[in-house]
C-alpha atoms as a PDB file:
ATOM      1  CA  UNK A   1       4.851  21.689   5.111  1.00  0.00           C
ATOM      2  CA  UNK A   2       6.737  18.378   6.545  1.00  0.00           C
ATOM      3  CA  UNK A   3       8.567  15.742   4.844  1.00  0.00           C
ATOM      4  CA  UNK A   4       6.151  13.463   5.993  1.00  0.00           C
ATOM      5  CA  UNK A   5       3.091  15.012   3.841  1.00  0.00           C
ATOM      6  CA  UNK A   6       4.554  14.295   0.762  1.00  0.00           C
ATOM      7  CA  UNK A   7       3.347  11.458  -1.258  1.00  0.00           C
ATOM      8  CA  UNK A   8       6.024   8.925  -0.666  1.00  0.00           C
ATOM      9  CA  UNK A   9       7.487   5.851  -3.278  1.00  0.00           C
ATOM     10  CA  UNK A  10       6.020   2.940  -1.196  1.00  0.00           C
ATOM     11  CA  UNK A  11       2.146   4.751  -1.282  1.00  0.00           C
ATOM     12  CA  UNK A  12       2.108   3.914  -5.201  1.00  0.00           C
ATOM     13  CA  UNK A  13       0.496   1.125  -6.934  1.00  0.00           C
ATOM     14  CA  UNK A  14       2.507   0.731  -9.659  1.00  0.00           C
ATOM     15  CA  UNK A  15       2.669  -2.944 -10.910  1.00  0.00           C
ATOM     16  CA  UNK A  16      -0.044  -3.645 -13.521  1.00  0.00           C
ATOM     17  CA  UNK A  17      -1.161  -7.151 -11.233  1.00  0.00           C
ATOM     18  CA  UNK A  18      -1.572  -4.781  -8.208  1.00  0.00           C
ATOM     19  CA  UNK A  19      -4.140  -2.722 -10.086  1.00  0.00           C
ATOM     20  CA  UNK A  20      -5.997  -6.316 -11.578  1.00  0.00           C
ATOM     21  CA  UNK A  21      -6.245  -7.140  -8.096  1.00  0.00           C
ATOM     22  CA  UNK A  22      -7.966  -4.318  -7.004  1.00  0.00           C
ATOM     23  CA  UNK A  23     -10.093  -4.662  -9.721  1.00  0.00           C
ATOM     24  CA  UNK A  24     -11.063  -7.353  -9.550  1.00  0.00           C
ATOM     25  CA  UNK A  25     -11.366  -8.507  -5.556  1.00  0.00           C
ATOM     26  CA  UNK A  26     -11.235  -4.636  -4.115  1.00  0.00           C
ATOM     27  CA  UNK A  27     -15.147  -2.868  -3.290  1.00  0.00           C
ATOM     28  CA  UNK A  28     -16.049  -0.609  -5.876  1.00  0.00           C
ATOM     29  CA  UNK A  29     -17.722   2.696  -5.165  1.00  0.00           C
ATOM     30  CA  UNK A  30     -19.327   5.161  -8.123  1.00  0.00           C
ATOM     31  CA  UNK A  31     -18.930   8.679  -7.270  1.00  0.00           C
ATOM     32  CA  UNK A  32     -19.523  11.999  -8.906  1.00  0.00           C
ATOM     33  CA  UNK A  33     -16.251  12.429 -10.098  1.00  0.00           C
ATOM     34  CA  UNK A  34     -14.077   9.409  -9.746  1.00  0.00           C
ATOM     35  CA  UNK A  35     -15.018   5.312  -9.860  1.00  0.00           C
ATOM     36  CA  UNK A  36     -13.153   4.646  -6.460  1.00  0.00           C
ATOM     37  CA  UNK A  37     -11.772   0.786  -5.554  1.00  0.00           C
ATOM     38  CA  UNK A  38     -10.747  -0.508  -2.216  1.00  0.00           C
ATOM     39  CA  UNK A  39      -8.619  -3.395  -0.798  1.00  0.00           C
ATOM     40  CA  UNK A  40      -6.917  -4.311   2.031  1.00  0.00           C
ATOM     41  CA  UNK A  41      -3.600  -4.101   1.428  1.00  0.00           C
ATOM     42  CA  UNK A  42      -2.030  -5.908   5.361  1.00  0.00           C
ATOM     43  CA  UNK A  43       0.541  -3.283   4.635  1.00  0.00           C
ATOM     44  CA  UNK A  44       1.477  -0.103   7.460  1.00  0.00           C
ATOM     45  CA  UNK A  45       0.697   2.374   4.628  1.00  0.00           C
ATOM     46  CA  UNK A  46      -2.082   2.909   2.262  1.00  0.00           C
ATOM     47  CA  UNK A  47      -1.345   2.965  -1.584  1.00  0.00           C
ATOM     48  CA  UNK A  48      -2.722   5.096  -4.794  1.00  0.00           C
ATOM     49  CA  UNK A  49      -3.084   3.554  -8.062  1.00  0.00           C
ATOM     50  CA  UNK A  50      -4.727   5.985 -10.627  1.00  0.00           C
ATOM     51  CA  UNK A  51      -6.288   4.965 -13.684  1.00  0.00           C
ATOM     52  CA  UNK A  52      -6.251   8.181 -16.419  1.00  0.00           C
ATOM     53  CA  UNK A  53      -6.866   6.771 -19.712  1.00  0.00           C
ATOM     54  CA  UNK A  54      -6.906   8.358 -22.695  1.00  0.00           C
ATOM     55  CA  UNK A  55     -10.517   8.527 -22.922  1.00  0.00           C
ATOM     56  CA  UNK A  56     -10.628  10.999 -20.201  1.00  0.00           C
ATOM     57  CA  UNK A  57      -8.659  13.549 -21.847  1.00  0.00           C
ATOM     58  CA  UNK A  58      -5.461  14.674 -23.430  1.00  0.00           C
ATOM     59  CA  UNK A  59      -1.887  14.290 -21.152  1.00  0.00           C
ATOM     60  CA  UNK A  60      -2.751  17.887 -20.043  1.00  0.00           C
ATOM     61  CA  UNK A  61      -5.934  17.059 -18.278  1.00  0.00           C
ATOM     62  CA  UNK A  62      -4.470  13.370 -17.102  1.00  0.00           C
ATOM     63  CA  UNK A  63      -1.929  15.328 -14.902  1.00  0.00           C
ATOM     64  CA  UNK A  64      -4.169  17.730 -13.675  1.00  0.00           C
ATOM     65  CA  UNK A  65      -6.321  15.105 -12.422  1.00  0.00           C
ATOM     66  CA  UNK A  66      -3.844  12.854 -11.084  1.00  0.00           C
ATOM     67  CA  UNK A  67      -1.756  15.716  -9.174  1.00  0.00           C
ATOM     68  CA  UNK A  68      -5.226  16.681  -7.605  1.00  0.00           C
ATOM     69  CA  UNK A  69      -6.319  12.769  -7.207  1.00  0.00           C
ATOM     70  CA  UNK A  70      -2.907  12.565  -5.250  1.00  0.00           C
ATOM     71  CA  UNK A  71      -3.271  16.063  -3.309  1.00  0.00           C
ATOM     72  CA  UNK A  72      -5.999  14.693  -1.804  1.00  0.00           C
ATOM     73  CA  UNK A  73      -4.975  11.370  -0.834  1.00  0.00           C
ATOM     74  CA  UNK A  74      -2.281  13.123   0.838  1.00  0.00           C
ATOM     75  CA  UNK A  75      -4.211  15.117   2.779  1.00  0.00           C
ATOM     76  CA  UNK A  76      -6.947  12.365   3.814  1.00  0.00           C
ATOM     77  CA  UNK A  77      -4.480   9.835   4.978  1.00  0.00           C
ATOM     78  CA  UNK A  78      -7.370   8.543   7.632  1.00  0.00           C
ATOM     79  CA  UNK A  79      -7.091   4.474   6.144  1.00  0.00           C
ATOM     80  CA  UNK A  80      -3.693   2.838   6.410  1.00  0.00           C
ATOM     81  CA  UNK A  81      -3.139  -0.720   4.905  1.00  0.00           C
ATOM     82  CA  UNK A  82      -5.367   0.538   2.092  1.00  0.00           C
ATOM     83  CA  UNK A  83      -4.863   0.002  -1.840  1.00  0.00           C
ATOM     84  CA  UNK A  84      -7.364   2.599  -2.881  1.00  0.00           C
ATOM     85  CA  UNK A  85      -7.609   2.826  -7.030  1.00  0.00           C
ATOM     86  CA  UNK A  86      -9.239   5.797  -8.638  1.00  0.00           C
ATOM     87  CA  UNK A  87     -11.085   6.166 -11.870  1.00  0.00           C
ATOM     88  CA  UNK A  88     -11.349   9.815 -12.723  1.00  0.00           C
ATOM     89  CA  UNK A  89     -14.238  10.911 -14.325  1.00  0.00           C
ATOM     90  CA  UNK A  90     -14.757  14.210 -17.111  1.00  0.00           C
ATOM     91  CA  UNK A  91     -16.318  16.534 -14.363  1.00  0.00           C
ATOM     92  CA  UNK A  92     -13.118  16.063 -12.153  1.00  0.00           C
ATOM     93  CA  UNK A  93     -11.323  18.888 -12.964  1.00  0.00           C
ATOM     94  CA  UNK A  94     -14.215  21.403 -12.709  1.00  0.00           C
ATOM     95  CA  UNK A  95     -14.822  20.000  -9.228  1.00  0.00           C
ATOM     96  CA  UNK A  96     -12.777  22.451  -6.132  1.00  0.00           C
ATOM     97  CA  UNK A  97     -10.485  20.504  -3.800  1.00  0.00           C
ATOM     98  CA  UNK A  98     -12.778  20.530  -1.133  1.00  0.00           C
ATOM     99  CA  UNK A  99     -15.413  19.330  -2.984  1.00  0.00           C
ATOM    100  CA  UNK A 100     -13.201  16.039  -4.471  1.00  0.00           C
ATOM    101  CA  UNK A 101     -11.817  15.755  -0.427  1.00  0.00           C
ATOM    102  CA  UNK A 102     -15.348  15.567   0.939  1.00  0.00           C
ATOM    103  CA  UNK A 103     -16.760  12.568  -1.709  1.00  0.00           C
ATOM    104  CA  UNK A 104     -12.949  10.831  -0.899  1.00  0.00           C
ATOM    105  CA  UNK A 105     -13.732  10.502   2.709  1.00  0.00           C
ATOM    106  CA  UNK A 106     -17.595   9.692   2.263  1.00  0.00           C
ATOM    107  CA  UNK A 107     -16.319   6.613   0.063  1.00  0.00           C
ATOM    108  CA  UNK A 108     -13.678   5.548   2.372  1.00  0.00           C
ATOM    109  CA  UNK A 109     -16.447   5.730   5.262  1.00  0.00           C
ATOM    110  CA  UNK A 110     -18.508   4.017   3.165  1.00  0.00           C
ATOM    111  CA  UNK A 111     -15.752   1.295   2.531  1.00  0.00           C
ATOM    112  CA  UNK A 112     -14.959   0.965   5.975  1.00  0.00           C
ATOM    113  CA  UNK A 113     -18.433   0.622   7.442  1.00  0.00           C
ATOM    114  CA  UNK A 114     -19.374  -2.909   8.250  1.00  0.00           C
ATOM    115  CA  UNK A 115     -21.847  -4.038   5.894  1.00  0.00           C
ATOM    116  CA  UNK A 116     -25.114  -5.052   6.702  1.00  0.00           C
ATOM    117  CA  UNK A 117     -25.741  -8.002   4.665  1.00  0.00           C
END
């Protein structure tokens, strides 16, 4: 495994405005297992933010979803200058890797298709 597969400093959202904007301006898409938002960031790199409250489970489920959350955006690194935001939802953690990799992509796809309004 290269250095350059790990999930870097500068691919986090961490300020709390960052997320608010995402919220607010970003796309949204609903999926099975995660609420996924989606913003232009007019950076090089694409950034995570993940949003595991408390209502989703206790700290041990939180990490587990968030270390597989960020597992997968590091191995679907297909949008750059992307803040991507994700909502995790209960059946998360029963989901396989594969599964949560396949609906990541169909949202970004779905994200990055031009809309036909």
């Amino acid at each position: 495994m290269g250095g350059s597969d790990r999930f870097r400093p500068e691919e986090r959202i961490r300020r709390r405005v960052d997320y608010q904007r995402v919220y607010q301006t970003g796309i949204r898409i609903n999926g099975r297992f995660s609420t996924m938002f989606f913003l232009p960031n007019h950076q090089e790199t694409a950034r995570l933010g993940i949003a595991a409250t408390k209502k989703f489970g206790g700290a041990v489920q939180r990490n587990r979803a968030k270390r597989l959350i960020r597992e997968v955006f590091r191995h679907n690194k297909i949008a750059p200058g992307v803040d991507v935001v994700v909502v995790p939802r209960r059946g998360l953690l029963e989901a396989g890797l594969t599964v949560l990799e396949a609906e990541y992509r169909t949202s970004l796809e779905r994200r990055l298709r031009p809309s036909r309004r």
